[in-house]
N, C-alpha and C. Protein backbone atom coordinates (compact mmCIF):
# COMPACT_ATOMS: atom_id res chain seq x y z
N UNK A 1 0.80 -1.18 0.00
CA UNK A 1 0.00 0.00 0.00
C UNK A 1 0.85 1.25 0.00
N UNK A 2 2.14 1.21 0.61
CA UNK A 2 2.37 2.64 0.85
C UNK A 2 3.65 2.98 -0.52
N UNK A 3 3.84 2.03 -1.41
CA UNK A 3 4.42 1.70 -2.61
C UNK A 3 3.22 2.41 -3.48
N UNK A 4 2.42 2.38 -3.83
CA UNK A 4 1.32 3.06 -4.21
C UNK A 4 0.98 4.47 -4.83
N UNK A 5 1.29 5.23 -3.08
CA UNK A 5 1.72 6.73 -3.24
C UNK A 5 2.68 7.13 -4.18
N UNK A 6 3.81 6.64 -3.86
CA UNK A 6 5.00 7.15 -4.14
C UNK A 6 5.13 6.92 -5.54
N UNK A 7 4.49 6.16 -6.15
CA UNK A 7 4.43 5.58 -7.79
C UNK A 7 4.00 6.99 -8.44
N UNK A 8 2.56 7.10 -7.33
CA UNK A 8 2.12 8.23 -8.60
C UNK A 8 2.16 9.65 -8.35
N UNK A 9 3.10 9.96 -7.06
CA UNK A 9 4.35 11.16 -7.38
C UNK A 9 5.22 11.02 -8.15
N UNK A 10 5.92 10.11 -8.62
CA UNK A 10 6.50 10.01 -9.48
C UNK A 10 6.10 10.38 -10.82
N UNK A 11 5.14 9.71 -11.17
CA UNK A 11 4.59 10.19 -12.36
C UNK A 11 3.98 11.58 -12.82
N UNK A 12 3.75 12.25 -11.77
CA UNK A 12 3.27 13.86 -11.65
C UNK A 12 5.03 14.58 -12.14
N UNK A 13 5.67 13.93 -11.65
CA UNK A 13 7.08 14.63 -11.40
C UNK A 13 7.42 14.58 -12.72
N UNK A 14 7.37 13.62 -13.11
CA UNK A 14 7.52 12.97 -15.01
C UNK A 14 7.12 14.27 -15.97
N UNK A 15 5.75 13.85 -15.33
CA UNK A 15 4.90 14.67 -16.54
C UNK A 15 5.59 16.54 -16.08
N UNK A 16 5.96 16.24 -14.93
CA UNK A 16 6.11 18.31 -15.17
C UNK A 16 7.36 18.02 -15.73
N UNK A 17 8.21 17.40 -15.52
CA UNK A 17 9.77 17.18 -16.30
C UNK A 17 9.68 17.26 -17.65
N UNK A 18 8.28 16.80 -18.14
CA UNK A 18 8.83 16.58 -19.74
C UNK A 18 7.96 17.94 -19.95
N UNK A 19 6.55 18.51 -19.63
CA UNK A 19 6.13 19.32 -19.99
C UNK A 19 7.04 21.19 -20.11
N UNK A 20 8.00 20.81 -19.04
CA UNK A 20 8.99 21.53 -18.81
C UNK A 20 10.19 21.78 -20.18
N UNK A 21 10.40 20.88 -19.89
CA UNK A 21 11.03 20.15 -21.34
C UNK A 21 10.83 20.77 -22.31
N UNK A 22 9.05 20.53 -22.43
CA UNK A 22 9.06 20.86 -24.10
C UNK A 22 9.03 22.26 -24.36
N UNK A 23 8.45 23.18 -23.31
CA UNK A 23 8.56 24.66 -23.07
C UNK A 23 9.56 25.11 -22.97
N UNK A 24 10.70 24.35 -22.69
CA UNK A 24 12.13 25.45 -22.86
C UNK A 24 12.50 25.01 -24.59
N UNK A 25 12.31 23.87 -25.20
CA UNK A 25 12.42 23.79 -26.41
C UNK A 25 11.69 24.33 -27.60
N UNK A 26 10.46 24.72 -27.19
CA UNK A 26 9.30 25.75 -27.69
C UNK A 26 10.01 26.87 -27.58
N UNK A 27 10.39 27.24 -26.62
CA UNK A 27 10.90 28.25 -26.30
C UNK A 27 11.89 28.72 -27.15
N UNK A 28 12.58 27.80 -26.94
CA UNK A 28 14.39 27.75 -28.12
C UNK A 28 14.22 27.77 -29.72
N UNK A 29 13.19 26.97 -29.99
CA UNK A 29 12.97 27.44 -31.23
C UNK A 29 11.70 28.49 -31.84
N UNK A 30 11.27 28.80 -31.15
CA UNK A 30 11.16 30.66 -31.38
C UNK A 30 11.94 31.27 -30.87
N UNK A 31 13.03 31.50 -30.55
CA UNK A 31 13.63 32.42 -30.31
C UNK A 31 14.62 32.65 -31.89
N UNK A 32 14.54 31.38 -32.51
CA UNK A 32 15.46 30.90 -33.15
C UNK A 32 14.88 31.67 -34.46
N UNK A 33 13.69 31.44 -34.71
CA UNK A 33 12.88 31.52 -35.68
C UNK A 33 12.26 33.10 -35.99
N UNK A 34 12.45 33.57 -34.90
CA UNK A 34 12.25 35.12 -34.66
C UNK A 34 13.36 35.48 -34.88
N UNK A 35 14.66 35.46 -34.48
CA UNK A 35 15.87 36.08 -34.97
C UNK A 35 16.03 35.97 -36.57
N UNK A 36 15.69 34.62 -37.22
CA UNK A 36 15.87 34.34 -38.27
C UNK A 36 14.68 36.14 -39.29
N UNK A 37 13.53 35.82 -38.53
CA UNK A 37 12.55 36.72 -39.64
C UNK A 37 12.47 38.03 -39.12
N UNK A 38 13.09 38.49 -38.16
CA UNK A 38 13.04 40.03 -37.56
C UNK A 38 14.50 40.12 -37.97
N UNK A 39 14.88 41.14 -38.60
CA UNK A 39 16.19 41.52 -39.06
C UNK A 39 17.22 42.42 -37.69
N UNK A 40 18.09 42.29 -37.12
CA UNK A 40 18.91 42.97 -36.35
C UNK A 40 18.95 44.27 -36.34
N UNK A 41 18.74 45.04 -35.45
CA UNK A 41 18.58 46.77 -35.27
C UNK A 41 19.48 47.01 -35.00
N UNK A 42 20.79 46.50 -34.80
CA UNK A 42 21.93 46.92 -34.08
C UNK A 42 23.08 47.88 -34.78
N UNK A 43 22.34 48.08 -36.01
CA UNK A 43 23.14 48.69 -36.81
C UNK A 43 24.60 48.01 -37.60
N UNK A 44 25.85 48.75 -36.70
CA UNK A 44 26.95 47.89 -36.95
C UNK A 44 27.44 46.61 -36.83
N UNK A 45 28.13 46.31 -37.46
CA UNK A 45 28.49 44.36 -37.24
C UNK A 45 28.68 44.35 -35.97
N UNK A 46 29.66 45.43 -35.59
CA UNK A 46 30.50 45.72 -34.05
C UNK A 46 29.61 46.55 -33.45
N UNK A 47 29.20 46.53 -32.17
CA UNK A 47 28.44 47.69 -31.48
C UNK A 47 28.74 48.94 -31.12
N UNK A 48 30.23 48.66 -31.41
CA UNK A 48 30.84 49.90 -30.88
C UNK A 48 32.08 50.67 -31.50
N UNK A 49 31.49 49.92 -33.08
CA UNK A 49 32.00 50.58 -34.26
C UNK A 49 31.79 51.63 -34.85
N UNK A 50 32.82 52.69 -35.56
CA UNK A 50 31.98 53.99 -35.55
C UNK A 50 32.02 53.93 -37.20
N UNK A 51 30.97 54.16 -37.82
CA UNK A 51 30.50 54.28 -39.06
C UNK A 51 30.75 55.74 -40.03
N UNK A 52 31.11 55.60 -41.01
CA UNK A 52 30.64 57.44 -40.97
C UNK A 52 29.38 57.56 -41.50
N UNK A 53 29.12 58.88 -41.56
CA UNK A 53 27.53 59.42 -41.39
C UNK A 53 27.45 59.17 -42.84
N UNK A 54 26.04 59.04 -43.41
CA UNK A 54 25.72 59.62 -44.66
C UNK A 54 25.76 61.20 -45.05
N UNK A 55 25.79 61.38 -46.62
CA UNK A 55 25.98 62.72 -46.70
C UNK A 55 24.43 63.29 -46.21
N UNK A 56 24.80 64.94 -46.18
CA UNK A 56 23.49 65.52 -45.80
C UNK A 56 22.83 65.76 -47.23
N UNK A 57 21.37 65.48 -47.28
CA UNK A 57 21.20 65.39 -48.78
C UNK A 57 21.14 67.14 -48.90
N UNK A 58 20.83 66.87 -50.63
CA UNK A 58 20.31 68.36 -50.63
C UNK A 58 18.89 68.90 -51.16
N UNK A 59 19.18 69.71 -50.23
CA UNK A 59 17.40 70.40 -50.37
C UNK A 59 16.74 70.82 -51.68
N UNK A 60 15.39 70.32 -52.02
CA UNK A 60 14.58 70.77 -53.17
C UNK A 60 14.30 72.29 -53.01
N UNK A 61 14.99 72.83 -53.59
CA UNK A 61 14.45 74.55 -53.41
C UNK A 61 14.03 75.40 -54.04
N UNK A 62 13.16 74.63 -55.70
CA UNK A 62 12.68 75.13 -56.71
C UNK A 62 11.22 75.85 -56.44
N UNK A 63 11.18 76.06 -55.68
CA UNK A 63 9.59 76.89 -54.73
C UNK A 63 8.34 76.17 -55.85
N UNK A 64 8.15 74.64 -56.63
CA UNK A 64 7.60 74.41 -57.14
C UNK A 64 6.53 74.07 -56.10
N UNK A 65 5.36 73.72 -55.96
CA UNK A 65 4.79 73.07 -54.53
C UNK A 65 4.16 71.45 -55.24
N UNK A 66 4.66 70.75 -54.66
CA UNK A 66 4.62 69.02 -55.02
C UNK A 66 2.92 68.80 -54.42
N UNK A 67 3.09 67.32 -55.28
CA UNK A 67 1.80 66.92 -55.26
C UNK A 67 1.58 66.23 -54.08
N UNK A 68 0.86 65.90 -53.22
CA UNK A 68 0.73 65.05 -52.20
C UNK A 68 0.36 63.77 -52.85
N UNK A 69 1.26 62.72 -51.64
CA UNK A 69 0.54 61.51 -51.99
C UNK A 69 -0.65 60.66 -51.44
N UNK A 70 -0.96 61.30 -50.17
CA UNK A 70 -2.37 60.67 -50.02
C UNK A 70 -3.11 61.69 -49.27
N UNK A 71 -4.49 62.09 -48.96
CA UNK A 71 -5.24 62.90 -48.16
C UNK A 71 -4.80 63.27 -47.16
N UNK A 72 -4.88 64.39 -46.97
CA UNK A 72 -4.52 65.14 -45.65
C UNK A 72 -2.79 64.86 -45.18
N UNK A 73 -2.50 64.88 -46.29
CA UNK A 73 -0.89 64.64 -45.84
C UNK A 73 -0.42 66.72 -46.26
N UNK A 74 0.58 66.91 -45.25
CA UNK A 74 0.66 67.37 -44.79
C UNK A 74 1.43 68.16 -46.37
N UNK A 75 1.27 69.22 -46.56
CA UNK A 75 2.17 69.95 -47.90
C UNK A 75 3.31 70.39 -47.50
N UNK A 76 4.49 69.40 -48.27
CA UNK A 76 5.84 69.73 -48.61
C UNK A 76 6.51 71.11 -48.62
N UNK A 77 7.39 71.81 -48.00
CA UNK A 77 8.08 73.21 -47.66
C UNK A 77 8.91 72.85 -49.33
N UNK A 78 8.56 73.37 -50.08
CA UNK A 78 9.15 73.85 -51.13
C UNK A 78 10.34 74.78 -51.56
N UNK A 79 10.96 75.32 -50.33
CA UNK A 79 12.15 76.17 -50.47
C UNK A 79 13.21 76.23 -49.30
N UNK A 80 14.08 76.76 -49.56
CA UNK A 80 14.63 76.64 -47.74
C UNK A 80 14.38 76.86 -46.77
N UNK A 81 14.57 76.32 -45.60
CA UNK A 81 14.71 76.98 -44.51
C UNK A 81 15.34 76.80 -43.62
N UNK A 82 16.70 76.68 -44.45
CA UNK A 82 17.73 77.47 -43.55
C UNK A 82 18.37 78.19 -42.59
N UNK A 83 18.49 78.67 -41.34
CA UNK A 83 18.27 79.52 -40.71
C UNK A 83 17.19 80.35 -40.11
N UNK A 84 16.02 79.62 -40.41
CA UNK A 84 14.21 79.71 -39.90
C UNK A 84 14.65 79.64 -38.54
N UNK A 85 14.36 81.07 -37.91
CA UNK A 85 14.46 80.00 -36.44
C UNK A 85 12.50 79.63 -35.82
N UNK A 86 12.01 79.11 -35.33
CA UNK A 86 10.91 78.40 -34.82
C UNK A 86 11.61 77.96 -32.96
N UNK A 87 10.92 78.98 -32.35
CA UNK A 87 11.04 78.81 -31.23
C UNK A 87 9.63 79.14 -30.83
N UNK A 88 9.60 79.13 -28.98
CA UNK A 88 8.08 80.07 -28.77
C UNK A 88 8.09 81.03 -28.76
N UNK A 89 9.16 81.91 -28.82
CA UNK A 89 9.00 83.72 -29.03
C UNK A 89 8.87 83.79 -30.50
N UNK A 90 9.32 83.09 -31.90
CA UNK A 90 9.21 83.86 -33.03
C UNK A 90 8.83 82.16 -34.07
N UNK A 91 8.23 82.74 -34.80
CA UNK A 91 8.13 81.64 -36.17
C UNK A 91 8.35 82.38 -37.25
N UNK A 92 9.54 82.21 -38.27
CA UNK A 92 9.60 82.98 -39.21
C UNK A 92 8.71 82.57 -40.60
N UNK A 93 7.66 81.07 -40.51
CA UNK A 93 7.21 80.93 -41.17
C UNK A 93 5.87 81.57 -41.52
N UNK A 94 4.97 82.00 -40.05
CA UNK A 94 3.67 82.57 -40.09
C UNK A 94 4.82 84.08 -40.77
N UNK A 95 5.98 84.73 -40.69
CA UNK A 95 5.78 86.47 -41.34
C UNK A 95 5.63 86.02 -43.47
N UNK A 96 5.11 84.78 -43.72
CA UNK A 96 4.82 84.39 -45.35
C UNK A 96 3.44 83.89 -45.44
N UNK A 97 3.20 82.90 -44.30
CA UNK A 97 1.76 82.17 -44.29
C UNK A 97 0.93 82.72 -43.39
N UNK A 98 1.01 83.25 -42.47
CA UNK A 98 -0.18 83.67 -41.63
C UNK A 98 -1.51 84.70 -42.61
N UNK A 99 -2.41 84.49 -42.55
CA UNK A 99 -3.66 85.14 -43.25
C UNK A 99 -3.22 86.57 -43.59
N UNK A 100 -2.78 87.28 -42.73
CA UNK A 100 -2.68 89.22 -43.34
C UNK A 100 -1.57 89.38 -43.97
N UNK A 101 -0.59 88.10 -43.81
CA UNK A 101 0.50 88.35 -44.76
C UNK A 101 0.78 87.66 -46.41
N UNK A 102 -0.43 87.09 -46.48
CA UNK A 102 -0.10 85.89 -47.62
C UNK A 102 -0.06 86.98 -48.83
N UNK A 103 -0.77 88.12 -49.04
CA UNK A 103 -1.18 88.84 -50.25
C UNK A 103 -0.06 89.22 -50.53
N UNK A 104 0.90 90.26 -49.28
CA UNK A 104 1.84 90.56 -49.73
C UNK A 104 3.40 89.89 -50.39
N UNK A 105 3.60 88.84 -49.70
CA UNK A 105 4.29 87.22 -49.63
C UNK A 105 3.94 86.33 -51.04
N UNK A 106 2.70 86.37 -51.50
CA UNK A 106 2.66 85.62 -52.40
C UNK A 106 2.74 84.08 -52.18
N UNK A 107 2.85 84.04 -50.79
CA UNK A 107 2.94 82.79 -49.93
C UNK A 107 1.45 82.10 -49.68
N UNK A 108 1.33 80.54 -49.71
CA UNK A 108 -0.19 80.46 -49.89
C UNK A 108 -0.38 80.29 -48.07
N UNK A 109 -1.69 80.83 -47.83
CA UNK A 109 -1.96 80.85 -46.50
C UNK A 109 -2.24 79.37 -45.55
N UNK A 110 -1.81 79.67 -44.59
CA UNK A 110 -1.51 78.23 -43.88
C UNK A 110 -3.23 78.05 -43.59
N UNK A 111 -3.44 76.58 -43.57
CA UNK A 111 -4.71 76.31 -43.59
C UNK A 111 -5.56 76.97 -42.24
N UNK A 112 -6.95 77.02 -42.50
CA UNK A 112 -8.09 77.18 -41.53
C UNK A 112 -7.56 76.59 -40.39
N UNK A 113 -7.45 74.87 -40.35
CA UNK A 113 -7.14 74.13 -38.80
C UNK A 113 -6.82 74.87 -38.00
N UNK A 114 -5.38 75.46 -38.74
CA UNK A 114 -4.40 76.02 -37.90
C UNK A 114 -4.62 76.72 -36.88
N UNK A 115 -5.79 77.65 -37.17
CA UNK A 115 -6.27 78.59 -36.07
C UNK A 115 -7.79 78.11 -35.29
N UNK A 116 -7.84 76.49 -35.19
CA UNK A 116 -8.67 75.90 -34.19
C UNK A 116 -8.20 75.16 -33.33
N UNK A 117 -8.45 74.90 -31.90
CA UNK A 117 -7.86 74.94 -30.67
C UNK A 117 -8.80 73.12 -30.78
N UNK A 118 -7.96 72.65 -29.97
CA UNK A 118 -8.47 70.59 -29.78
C UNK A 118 -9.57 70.98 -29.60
N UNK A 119 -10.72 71.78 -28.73
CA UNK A 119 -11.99 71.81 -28.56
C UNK A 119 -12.81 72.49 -29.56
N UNK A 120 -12.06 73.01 -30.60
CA UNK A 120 -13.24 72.98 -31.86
C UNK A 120 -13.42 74.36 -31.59
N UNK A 121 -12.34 75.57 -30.72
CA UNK A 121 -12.72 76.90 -31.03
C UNK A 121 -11.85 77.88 -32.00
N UNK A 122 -12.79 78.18 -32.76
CA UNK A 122 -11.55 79.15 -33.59
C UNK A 122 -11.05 80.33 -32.98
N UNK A 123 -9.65 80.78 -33.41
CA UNK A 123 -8.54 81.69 -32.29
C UNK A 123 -8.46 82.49 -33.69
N UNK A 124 -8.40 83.93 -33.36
CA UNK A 124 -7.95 84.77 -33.78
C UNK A 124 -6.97 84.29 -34.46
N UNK A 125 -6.02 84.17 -33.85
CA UNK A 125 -4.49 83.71 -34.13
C UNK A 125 -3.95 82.00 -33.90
N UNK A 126 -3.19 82.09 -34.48
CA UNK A 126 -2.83 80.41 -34.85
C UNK A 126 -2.68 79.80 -33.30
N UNK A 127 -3.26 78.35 -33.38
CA UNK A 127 -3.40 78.00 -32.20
C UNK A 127 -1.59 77.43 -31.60
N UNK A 128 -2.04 77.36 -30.54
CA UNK A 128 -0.40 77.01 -29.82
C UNK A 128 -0.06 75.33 -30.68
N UNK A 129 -0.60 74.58 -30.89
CA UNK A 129 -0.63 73.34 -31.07
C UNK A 129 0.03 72.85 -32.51
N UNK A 130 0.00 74.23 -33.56
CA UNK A 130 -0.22 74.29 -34.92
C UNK A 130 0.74 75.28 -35.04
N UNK A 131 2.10 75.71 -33.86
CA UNK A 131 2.80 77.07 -34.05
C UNK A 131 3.96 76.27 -34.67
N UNK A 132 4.51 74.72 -33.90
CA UNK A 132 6.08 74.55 -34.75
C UNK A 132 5.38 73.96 -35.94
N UNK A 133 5.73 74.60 -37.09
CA UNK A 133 5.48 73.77 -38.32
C UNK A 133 6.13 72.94 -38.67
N UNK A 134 7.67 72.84 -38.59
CA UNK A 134 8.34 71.49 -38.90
C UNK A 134 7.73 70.43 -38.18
N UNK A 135 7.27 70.32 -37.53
CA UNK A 135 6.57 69.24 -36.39
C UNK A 135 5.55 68.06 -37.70
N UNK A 136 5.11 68.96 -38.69
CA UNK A 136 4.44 67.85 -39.86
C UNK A 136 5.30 68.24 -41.26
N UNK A 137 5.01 69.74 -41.52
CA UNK A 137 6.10 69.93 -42.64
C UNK A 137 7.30 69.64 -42.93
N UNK A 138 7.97 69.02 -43.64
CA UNK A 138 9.45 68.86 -43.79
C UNK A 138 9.51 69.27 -45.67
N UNK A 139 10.54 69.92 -45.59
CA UNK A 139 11.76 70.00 -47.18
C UNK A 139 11.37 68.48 -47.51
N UNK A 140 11.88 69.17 -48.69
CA UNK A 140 11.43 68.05 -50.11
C UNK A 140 13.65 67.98 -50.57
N UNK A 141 13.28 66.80 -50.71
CA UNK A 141 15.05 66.76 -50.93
C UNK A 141 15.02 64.99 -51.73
N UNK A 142 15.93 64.89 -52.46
CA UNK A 142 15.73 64.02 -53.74
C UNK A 142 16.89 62.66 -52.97
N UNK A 143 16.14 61.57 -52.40
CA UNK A 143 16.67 61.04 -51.89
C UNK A 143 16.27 59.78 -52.12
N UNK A 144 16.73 58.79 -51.71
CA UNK A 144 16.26 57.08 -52.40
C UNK A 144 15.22 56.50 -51.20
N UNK A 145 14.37 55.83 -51.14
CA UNK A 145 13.29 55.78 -50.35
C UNK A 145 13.92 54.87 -49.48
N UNK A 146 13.79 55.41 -47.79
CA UNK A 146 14.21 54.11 -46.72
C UNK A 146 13.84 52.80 -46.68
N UNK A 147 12.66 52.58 -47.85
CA UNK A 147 12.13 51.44 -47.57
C UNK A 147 11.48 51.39 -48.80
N UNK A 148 11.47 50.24 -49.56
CA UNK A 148 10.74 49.81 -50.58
C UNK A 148 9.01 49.77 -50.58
N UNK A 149 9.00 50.43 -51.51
CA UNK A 149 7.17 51.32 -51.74
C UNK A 149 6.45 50.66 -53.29
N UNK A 150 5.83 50.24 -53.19
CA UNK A 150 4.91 49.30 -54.54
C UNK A 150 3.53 50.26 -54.41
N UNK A 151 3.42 51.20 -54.26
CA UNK A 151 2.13 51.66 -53.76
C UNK A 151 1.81 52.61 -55.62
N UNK A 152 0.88 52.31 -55.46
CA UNK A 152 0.10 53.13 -57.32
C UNK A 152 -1.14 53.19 -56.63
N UNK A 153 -1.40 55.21 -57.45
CA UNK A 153 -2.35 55.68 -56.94
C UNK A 153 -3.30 54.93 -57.73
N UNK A 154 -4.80 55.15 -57.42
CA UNK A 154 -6.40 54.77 -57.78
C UNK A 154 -5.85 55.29 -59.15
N UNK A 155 -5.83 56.38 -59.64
CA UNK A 155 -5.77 57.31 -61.03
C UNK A 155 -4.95 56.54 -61.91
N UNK A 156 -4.16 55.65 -61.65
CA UNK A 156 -3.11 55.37 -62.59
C UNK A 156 -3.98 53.61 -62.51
N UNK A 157 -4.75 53.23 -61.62
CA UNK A 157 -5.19 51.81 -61.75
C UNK A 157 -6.47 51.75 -62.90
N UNK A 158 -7.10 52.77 -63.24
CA UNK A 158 -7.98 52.99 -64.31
C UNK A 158 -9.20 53.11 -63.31
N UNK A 159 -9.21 53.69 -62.38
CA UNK A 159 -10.73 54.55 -61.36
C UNK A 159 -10.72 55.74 -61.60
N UNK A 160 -11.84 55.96 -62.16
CA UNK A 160 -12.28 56.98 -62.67
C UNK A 160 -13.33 58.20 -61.45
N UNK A 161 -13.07 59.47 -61.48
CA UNK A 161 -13.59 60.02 -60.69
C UNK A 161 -15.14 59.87 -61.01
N UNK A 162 -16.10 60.47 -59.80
CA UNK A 162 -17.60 60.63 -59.81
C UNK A 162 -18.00 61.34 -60.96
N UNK A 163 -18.62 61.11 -62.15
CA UNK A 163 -19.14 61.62 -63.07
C UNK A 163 -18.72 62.00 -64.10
N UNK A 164 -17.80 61.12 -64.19
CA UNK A 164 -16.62 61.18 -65.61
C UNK A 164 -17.32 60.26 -66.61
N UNK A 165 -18.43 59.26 -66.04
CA UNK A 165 -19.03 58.85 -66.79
C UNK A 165 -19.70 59.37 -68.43
């Protein structure tokens, strides 16, 4: 009788041994299998190798204004800005885009949003939220894409706008 017990602790002990088992080997091969399909962020071969930089590209500064590529994306700075300073005392971009200056500037006026506050009130003046413009705008500069893009607009797939019929 007391041969009994002890049999089938044993067998509890078994079963967590192998179930154990197979979870560190589950384990081991995803780890394995994830290194294989997530590519290394580490940059250099060496970690503590120093690389040199890429060049700084150069800026599109033909004041042409580019096409956007999808809705509500944000319109491309078309010329320099160089020496812009954008702090909270000054934006040298509202003395071209802000509304009373666009006529004289020839600069197109920075959108409506700009001067509505998160709760949906319109401000006299451009809201605090909408003052650094580099924050969405960036220069247009002729550079090779970080990442491979297959993307073709609707227009070029043969969709035709509403009533072109």
């Amino acid at each position: 009788m007391r041969g009994q017990g002890h049999a089938c602790l044993t067998r509890r002990a078994r079963v967590a041994l192998v179930a154990a088992g197979l979870f560190a080997v589950g384990t081991a091969a995803l780890a394995q299998m994830s290194a294989e399909i997530v590519p290394p962020l580490t940059g250099a071969a060496q970690p503590m190798d120093e690389l040199p930089a890429d060049p700084t590209p150069k800026w599109t500064v033909d004041d042409i204004r580019k096409m956007r590529a999808y809705p509500d994306q944000p319109p491309l700075i078309p010329h320099s800005i160089e020496g812009y300073q954008l702090s909270v005392n000054t934006n040298r971009c509202l003395s071209c885009h802000k509304r009373e200056f666009t006529q004289g500037s020839g600069a197109p006026m920075i959108s409506v949003t700009h001067y509505i506050t998160r709760e949906g009130q319109m401000l006299a003046d451009v809201s605090p939220r909408r003052y650094f413009c580099t924050a969405c705008h960036v220069p247009q500069a002729d550079t090779a894409p970080l990442v491979g893009n297959t993307f073709t607009d609707m227009s070029k797939l043969g969709v035709g706008h509403a009533g072109d019929e």
